[in-house]
PDB file of N, CA and C in Angstrom:
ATOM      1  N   UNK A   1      64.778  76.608 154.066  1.00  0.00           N
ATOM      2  CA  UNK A   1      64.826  77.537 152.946  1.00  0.00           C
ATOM      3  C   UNK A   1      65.211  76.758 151.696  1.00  0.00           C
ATOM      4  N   UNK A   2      64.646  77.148 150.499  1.00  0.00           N
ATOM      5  CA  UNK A   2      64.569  76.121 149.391  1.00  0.00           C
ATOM      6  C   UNK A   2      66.218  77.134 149.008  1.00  0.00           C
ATOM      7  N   UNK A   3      66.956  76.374 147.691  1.00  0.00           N
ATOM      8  CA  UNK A   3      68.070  76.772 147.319  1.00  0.00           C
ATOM      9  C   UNK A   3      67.533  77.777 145.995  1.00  0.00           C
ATOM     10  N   UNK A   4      66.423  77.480 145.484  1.00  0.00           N
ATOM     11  CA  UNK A   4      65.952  79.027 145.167  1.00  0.00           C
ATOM     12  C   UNK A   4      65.606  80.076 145.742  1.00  0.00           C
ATOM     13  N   UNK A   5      65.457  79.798 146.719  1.00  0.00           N
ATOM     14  CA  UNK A   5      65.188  81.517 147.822  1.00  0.00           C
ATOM     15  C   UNK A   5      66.639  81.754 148.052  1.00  0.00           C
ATOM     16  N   UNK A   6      67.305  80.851 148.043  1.00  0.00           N
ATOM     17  CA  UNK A   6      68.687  81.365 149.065  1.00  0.00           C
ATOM     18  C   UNK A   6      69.226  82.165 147.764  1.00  0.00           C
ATOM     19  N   UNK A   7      69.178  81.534 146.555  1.00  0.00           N
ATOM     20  CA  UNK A   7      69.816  82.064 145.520  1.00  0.00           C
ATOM     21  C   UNK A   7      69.516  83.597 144.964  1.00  0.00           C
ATOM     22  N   UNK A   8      67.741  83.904 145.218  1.00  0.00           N
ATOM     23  CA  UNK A   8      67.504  84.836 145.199  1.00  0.00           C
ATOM     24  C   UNK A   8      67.831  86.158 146.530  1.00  0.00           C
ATOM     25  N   UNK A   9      67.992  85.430 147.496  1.00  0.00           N
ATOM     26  CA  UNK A   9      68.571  86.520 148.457  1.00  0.00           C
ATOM     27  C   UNK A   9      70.178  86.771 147.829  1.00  0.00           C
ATOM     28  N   UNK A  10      71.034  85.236 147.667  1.00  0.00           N
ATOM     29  CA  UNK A  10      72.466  85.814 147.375  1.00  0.00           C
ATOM     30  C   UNK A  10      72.520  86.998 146.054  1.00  0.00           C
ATOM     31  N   UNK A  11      71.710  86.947 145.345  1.00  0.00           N
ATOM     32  CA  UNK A  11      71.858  87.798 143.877  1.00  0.00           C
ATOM     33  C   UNK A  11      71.620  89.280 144.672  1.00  0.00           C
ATOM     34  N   UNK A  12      70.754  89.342 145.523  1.00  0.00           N
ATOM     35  CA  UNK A  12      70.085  91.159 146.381  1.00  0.00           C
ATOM     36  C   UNK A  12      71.472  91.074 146.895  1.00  0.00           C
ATOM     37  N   UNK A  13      72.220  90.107 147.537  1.00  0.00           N
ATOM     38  CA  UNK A  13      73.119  90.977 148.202  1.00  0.00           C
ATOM     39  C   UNK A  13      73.983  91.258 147.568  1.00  0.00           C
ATOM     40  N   UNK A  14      74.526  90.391 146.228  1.00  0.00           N
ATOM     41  CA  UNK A  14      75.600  90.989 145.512  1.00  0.00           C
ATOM     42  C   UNK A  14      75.632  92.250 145.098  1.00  0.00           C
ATOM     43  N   UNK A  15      74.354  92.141 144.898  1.00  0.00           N
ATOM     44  CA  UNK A  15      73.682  93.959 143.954  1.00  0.00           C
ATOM     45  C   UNK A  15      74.230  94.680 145.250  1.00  0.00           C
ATOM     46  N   UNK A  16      73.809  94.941 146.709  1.00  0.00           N
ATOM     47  CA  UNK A  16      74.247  95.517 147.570  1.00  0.00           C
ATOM     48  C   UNK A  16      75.267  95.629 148.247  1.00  0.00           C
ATOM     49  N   UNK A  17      76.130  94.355 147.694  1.00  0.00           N
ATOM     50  CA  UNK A  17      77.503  94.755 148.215  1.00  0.00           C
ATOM     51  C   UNK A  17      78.357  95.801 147.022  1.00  0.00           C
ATOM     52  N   UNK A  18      78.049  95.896 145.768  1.00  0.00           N
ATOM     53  CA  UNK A  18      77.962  96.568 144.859  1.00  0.00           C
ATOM     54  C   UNK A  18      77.923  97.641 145.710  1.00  0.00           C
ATOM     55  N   UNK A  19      77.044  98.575 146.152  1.00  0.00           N
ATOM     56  CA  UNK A  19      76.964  99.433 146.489  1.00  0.00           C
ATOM     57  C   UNK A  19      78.320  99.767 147.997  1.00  0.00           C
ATOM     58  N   UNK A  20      78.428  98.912 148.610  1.00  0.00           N
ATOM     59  CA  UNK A  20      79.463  99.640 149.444  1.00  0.00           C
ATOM     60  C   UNK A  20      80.492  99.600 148.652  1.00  0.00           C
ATOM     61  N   UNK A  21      80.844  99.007 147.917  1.00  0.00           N
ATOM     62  CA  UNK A  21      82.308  98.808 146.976  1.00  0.00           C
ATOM     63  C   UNK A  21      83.161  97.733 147.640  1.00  0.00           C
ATOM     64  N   UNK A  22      82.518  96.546 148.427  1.00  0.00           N
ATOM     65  CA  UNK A  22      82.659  95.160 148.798  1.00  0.00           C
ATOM     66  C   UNK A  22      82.144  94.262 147.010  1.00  0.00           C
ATOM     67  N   UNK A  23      83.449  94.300 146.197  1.00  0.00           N
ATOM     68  CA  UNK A  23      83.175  93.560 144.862  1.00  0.00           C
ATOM     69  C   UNK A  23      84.068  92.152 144.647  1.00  0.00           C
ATOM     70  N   UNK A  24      84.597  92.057 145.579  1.00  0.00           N
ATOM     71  CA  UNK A  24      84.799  91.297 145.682  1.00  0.00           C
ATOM     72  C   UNK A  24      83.743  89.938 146.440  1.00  0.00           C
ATOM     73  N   UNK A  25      83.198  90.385 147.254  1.00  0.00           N
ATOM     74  CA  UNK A  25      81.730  89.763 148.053  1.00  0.00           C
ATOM     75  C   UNK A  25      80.706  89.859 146.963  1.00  0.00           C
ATOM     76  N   UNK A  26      80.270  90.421 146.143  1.00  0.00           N
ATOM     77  CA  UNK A  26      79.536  90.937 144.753  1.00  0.00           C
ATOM     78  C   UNK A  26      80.012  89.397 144.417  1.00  0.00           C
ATOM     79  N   UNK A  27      81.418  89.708 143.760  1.00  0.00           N
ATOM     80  CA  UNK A  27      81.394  88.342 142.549  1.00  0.00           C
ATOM     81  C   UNK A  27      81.367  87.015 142.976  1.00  0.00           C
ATOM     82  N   UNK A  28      81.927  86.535 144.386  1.00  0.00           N
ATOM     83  CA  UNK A  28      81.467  85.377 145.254  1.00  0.00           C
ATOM     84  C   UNK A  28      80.237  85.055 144.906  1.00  0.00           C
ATOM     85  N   UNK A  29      79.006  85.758 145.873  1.00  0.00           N
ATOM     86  CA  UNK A  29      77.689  86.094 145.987  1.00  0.00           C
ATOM     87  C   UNK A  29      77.293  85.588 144.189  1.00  0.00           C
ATOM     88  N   UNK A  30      77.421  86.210 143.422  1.00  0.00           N
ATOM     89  CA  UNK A  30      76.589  86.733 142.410  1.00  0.00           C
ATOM     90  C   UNK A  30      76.638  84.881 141.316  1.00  0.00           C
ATOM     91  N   UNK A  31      78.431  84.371 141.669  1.00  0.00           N
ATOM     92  CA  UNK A  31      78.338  82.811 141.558  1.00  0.00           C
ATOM     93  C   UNK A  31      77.147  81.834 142.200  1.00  0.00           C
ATOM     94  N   UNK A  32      77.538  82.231 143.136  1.00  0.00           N
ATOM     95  CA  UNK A  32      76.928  81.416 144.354  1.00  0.00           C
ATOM     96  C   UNK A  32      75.148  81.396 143.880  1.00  0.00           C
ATOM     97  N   UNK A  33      74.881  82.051 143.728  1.00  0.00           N
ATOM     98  CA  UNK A  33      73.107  82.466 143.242  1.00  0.00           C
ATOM     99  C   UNK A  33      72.954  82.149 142.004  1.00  0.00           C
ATOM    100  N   UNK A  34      73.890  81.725 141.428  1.00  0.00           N
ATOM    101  CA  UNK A  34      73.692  81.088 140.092  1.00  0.00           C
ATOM    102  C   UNK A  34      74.154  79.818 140.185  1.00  0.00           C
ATOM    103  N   UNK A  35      74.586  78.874 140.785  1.00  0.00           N
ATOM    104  CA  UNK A  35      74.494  77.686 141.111  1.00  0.00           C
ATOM    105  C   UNK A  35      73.683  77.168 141.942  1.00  0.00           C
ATOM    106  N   UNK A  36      73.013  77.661 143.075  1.00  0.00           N
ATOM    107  CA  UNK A  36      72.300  77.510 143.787  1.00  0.00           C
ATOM    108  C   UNK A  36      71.069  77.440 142.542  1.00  0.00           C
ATOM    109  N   UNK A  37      70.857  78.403 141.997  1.00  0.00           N
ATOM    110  CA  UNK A  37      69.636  78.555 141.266  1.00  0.00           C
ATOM    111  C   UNK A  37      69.631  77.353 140.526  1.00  0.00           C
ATOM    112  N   UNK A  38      70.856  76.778 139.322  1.00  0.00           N
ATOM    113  CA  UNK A  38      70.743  75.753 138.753  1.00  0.00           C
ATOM    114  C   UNK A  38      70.297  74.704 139.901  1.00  0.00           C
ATOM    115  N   UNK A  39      71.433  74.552 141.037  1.00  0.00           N
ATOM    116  CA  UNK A  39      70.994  73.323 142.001  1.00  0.00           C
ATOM    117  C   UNK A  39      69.159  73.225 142.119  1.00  0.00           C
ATOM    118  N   UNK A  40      68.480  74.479 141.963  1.00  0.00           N
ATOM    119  CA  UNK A  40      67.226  74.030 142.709  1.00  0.00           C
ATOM    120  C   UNK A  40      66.388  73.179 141.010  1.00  0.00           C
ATOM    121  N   UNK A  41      66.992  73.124 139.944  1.00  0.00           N
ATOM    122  CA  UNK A  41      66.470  72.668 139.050  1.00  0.00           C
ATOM    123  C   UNK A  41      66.537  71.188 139.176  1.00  0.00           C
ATOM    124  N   UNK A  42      67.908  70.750 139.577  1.00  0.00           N
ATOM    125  CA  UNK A  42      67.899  68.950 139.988  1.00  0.00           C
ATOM    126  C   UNK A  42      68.360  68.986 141.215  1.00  0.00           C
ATOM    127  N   UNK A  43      66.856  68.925 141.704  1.00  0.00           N
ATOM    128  CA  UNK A  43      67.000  68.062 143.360  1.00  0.00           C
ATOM    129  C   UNK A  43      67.729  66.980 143.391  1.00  0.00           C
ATOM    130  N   UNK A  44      68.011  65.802 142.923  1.00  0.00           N
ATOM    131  CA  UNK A  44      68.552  64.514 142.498  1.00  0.00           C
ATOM    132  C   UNK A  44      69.989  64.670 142.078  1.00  0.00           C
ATOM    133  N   UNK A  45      70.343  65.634 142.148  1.00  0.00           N
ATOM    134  CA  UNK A  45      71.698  66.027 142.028  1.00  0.00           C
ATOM    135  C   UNK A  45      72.709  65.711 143.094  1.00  0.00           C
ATOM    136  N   UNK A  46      73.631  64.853 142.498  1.00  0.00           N
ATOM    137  CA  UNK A  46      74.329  63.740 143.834  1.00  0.00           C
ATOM    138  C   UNK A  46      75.431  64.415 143.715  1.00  0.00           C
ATOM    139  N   UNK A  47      76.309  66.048 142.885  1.00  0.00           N
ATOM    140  CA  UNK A  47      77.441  66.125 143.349  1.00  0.00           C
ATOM    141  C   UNK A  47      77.337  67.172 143.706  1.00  0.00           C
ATOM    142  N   UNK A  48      78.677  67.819 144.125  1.00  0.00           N
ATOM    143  CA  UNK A  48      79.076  69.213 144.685  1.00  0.00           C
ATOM    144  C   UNK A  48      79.629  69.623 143.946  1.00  0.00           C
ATOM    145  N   UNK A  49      80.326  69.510 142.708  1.00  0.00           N
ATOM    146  CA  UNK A  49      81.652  69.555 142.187  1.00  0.00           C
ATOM    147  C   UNK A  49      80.988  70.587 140.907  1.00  0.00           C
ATOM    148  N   UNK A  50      81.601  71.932 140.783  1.00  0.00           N
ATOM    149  CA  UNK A  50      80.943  73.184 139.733  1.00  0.00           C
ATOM    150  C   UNK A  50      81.127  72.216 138.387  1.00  0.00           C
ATOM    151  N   UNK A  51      82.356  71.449 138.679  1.00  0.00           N
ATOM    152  CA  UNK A  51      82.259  71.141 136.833  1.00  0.00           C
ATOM    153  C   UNK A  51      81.089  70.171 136.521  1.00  0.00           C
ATOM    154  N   UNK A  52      80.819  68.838 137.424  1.00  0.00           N
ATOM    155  CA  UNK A  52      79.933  68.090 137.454  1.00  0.00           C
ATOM    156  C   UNK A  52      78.364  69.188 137.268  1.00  0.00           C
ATOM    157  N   UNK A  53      78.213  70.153 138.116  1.00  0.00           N
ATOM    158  CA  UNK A  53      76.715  70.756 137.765  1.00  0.00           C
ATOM    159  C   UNK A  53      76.879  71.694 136.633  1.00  0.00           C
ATOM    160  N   UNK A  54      78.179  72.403 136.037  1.00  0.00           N
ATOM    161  CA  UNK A  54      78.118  72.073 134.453  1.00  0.00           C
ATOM    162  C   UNK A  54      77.782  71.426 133.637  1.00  0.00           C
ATOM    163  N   UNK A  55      78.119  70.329 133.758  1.00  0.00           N
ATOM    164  CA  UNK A  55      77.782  69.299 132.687  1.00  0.00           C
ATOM    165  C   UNK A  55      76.395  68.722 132.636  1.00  0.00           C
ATOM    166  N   UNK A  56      75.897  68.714 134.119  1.00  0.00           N
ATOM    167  CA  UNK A  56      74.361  68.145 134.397  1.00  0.00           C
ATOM    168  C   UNK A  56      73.709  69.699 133.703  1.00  0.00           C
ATOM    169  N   UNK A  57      73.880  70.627 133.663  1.00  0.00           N
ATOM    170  CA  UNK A  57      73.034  71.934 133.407  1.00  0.00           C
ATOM    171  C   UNK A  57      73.391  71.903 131.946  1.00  0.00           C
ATOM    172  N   UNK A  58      74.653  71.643 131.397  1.00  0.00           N
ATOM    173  CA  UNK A  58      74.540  71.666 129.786  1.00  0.00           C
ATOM    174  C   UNK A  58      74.076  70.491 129.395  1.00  0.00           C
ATOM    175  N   UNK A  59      73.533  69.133 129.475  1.00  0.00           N
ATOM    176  CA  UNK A  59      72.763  68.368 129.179  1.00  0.00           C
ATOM    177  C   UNK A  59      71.156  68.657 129.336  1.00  0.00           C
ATOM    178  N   UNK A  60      71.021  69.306 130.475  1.00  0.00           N
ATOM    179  CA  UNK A  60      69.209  69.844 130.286  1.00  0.00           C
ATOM    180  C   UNK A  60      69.053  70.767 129.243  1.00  0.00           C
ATOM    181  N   UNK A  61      70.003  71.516 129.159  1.00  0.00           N
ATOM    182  CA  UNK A  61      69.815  73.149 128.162  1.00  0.00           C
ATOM    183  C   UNK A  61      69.982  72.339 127.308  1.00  0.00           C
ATOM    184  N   UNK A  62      70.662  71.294 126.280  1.00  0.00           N
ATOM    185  CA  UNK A  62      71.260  71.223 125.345  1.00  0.00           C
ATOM    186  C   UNK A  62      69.862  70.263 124.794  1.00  0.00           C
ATOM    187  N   UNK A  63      69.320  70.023 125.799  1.00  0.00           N
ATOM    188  CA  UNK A  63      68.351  68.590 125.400  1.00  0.00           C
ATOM    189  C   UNK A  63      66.806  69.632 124.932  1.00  0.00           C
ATOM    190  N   UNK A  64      66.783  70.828 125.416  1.00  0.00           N
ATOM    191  CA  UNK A  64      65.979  71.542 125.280  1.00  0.00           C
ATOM    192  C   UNK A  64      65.776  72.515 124.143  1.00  0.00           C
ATOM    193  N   UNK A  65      66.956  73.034 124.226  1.00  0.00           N
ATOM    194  CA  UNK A  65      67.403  74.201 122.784  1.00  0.00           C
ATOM    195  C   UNK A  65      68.663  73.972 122.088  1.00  0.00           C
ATOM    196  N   UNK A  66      68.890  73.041 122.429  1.00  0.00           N
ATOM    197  CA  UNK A  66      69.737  72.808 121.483  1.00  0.00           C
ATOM    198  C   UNK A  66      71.380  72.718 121.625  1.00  0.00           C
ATOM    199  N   UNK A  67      72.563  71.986 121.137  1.00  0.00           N
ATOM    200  CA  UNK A  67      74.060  72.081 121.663  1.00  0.00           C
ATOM    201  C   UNK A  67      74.468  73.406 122.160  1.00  0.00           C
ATOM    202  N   UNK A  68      74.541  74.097 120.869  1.00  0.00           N
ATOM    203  CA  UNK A  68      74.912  75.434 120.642  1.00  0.00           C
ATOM    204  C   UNK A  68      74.725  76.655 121.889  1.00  0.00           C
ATOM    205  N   UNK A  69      73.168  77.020 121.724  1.00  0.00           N
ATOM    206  CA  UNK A  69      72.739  77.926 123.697  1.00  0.00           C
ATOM    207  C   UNK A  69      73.237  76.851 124.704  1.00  0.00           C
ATOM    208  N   UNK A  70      73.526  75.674 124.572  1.00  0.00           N
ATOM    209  CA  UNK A  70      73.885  74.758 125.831  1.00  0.00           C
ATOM    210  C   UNK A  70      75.472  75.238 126.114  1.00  0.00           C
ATOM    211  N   UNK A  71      76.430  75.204 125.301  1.00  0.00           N
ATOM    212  CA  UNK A  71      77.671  75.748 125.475  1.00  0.00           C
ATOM    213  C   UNK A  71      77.703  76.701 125.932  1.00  0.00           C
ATOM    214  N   UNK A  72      77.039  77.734 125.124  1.00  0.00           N
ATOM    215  CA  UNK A  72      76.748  79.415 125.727  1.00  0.00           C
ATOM    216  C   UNK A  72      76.685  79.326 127.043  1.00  0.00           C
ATOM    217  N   UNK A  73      75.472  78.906 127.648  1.00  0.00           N
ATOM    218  CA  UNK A  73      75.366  78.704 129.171  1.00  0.00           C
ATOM    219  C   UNK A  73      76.386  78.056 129.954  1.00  0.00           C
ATOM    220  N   UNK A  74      76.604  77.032 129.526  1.00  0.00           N
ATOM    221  CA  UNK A  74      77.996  76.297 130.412  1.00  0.00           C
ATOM    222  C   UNK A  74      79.422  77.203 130.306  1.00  0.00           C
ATOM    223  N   UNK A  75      79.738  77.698 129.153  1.00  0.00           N
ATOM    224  CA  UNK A  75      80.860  78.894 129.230  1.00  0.00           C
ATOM    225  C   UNK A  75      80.514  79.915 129.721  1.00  0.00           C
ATOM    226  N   UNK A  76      78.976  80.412 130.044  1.00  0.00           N
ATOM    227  CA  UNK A  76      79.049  81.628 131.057  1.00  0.00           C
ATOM    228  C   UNK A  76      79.148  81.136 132.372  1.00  0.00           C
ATOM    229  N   UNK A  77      78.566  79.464 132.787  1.00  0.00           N
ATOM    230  CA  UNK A  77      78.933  79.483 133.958  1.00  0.00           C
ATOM    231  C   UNK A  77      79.739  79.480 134.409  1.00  0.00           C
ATOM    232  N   UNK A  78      80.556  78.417 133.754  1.00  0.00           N
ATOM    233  CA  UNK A  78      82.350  78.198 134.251  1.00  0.00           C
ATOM    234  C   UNK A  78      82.941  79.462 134.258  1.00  0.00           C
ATOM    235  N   UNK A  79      82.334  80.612 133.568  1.00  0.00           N
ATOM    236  CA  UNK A  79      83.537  82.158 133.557  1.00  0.00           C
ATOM    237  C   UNK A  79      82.867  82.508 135.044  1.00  0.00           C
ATOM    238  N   UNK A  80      81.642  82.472 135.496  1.00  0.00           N
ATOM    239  CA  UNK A  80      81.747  82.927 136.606  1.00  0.00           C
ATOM    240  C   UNK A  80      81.735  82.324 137.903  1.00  0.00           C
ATOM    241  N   UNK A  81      82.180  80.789 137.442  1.00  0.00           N
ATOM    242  CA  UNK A  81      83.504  79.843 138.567  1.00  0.00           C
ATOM    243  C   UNK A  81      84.201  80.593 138.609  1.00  0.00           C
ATOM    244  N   UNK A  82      85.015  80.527 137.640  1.00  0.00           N
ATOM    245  CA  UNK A  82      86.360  81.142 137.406  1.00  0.00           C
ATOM    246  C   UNK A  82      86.645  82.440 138.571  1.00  0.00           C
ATOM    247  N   UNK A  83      85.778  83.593 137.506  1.00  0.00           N
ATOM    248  CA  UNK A  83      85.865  84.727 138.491  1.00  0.00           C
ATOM    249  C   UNK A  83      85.539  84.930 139.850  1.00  0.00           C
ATOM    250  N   UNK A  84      84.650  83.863 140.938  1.00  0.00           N
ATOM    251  CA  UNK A  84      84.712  83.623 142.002  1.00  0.00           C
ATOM    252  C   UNK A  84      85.781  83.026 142.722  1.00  0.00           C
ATOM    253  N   UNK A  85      86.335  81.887 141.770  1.00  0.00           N
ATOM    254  CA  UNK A  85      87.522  81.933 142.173  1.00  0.00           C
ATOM    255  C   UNK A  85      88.756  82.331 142.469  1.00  0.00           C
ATOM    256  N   UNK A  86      89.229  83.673 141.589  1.00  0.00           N
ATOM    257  CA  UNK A  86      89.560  84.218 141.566  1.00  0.00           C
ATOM    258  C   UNK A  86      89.472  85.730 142.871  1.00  0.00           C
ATOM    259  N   UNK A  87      88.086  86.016 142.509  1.00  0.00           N
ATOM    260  CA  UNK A  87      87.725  86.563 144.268  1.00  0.00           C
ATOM    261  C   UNK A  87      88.121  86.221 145.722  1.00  0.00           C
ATOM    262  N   UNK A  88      87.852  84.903 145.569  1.00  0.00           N
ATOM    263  CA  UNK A  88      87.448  84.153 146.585  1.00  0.00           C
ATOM    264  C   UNK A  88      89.579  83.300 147.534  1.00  0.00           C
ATOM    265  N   UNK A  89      90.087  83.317 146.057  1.00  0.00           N
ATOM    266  CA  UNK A  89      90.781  82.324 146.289  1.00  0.00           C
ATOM    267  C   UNK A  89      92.257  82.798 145.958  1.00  0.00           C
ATOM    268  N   UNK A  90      92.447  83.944 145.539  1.00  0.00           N
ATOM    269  CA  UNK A  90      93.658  84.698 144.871  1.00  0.00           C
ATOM    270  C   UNK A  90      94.062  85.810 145.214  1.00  0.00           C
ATOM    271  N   UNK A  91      95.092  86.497 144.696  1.00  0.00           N
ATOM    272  CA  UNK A  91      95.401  87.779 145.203  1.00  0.00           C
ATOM    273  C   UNK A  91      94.616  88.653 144.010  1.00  0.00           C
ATOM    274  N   UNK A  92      94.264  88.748 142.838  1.00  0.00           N
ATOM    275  CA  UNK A  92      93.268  89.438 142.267  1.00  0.00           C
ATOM    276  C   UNK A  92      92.100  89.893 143.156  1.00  0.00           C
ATOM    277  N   UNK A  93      91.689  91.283 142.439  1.00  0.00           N
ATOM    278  CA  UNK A  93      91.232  92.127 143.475  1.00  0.00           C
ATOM    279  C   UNK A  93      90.029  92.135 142.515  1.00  0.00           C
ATOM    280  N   UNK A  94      88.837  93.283 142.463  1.00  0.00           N
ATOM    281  CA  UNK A  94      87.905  93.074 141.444  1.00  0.00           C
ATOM    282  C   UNK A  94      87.328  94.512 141.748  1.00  0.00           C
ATOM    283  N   UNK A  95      87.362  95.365 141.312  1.00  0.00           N
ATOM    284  CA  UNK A  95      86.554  96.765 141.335  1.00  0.00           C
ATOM    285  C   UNK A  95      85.011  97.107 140.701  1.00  0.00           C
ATOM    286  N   UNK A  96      85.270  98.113 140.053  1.00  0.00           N
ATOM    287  CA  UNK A  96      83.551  98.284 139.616  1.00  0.00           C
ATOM    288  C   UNK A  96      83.363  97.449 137.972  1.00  0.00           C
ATOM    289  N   UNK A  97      84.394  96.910 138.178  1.00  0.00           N
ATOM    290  CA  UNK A  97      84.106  95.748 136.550  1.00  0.00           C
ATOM    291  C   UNK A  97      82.828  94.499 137.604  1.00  0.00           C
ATOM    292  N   UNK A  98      83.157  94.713 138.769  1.00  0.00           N
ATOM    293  CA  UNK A  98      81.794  93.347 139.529  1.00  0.00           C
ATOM    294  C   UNK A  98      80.267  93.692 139.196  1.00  0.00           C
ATOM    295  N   UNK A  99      80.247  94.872 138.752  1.00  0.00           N
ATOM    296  CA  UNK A  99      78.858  95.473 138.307  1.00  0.00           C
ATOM    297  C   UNK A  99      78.875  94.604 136.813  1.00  0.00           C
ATOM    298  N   UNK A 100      79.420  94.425 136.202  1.00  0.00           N
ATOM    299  CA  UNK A 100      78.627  93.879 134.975  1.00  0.00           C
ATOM    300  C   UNK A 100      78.768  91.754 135.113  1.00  0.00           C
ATOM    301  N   UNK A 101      79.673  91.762 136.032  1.00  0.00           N
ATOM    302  CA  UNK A 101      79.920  90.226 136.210  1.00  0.00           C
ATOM    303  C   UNK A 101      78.043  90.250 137.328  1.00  0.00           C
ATOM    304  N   UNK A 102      77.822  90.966 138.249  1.00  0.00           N
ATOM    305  CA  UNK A 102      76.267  90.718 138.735  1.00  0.00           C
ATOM    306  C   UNK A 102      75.484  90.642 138.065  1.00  0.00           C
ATOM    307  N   UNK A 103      75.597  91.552 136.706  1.00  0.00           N
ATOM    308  CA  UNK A 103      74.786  91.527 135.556  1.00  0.00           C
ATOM    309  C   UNK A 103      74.747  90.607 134.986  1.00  0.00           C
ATOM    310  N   UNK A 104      75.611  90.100 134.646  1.00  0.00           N
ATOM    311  CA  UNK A 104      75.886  88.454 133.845  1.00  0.00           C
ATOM    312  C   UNK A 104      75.016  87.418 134.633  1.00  0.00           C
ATOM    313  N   UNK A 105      75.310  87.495 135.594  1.00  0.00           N
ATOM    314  CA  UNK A 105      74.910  86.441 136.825  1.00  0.00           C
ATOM    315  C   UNK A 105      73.489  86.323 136.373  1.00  0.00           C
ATOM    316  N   UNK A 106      72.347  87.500 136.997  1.00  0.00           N
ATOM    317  CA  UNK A 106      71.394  87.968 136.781  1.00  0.00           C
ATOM    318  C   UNK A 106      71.268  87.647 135.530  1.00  0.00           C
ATOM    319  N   UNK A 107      71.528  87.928 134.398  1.00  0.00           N
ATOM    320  CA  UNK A 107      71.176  87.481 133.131  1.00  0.00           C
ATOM    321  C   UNK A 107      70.974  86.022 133.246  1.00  0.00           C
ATOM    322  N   UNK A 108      72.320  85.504 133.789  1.00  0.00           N
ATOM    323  CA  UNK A 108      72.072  83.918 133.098  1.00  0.00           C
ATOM    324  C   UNK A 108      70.844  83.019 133.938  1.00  0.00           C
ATOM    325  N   UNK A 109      70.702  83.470 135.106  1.00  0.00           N
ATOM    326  CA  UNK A 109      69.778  83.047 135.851  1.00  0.00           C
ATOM    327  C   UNK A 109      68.388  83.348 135.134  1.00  0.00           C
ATOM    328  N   UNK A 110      67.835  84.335 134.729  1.00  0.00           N
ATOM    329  CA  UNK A 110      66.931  84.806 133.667  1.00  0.00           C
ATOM    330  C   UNK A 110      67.110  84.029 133.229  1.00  0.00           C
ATOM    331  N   UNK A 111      68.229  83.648 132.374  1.00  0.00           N
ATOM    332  CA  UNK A 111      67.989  82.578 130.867  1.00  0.00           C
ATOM    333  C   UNK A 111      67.943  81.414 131.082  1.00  0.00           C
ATOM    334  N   UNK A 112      68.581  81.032 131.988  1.00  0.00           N
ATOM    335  CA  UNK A 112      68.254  79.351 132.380  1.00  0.00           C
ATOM    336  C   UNK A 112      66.631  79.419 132.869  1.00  0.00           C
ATOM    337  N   UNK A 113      66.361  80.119 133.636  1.00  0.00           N
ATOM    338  CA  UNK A 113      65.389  79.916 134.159  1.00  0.00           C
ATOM    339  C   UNK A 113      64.119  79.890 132.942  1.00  0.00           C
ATOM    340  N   UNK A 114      64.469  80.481 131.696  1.00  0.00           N
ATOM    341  CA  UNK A 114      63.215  80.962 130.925  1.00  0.00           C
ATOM    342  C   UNK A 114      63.537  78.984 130.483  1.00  0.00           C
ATOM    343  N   UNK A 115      64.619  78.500 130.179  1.00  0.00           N
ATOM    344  CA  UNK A 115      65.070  77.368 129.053  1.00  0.00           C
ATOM    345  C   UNK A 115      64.265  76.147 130.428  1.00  0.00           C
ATOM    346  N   UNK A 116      64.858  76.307 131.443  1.00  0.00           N
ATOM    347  CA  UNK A 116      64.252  74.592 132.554  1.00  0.00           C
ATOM    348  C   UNK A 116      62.863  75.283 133.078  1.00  0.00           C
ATOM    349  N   UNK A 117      62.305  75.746 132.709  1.00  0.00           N
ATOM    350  CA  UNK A 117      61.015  75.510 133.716  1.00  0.00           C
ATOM    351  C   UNK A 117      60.155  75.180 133.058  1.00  0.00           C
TER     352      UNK A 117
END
C-alpha cells in the first residue's frame, strides 16, 4: 500500500471516528494522514522525525510559492503535531472541537497537494 492510500484511508477514518465521539482517535488519525500524505511527496526522505519532514515540506512549498504560504503550511503542520500529541500522549482530552482540527487536516492536505504536484 502506497503512503498515499494509507493517508487517504487514515483521513475516512478520522471523519468516522468523529462520528462515534472517539476524538481523540479523530485527531491522532487526522495527523497521521497528513504526514503520510506529505511522506508520499519525498520518497527519498531519510527521516522519521515530524520536525525534520517540516522543514523538508517547507523548503518544497517555499521553493514553489513562495516563504510566506511555506510558513503557513509548516505552522499548520506542527499545530497538528502538537495536537496529536497532545491526544496521543497527555492527559488532555479533545471533544467536538476534533471536527474542525479533521477539517484543518483535510484542508491542508488539499493545499499541499494543489502546491507539490
Amino acid at each position: 500500500m502506497s503512503k498515499l492510500d494509507k493517508a487517504e484511508i487514515l483521513l475516512r477514518e478520522a471523519k468516522e471516528d468523529l462520528k462515534h465521539g472517539c476524538y481523540n482517535k479523530a485527531v491522532s488519525a487526522s495527523y497521521f494522514a497528513v504526514r503520510l500524505f506529505v511522506e508520499s511527496f519525498f520518497p527519498g526522505l531519510m527521516t522519521r522525525r515530524d520536525d525534520k519532514i517540516a522543514n523538508a515540506l517547507f523548503r518544497e512549498v517555499e521553493r514553489k510559492v513562495g516563504r510566506e504560504r511555506a510558513e503557513e503550511i509548516k505552522s499548520s503542520y506542527l499545530f497538528l503535531f502538537d495536537l496529536r500529541k497532545k491526544a496521543d500522549h497527555r492527559a488532555d482530552t479533545f471533544g467536538e472541537e476534533a471536527e474542525e482540527i479533521v477539517a484543518i487536516a483535510e484542508r491542508l492536505m488539499r493545499e499541499i497537494g494543489e502546491i507539490l504536484k
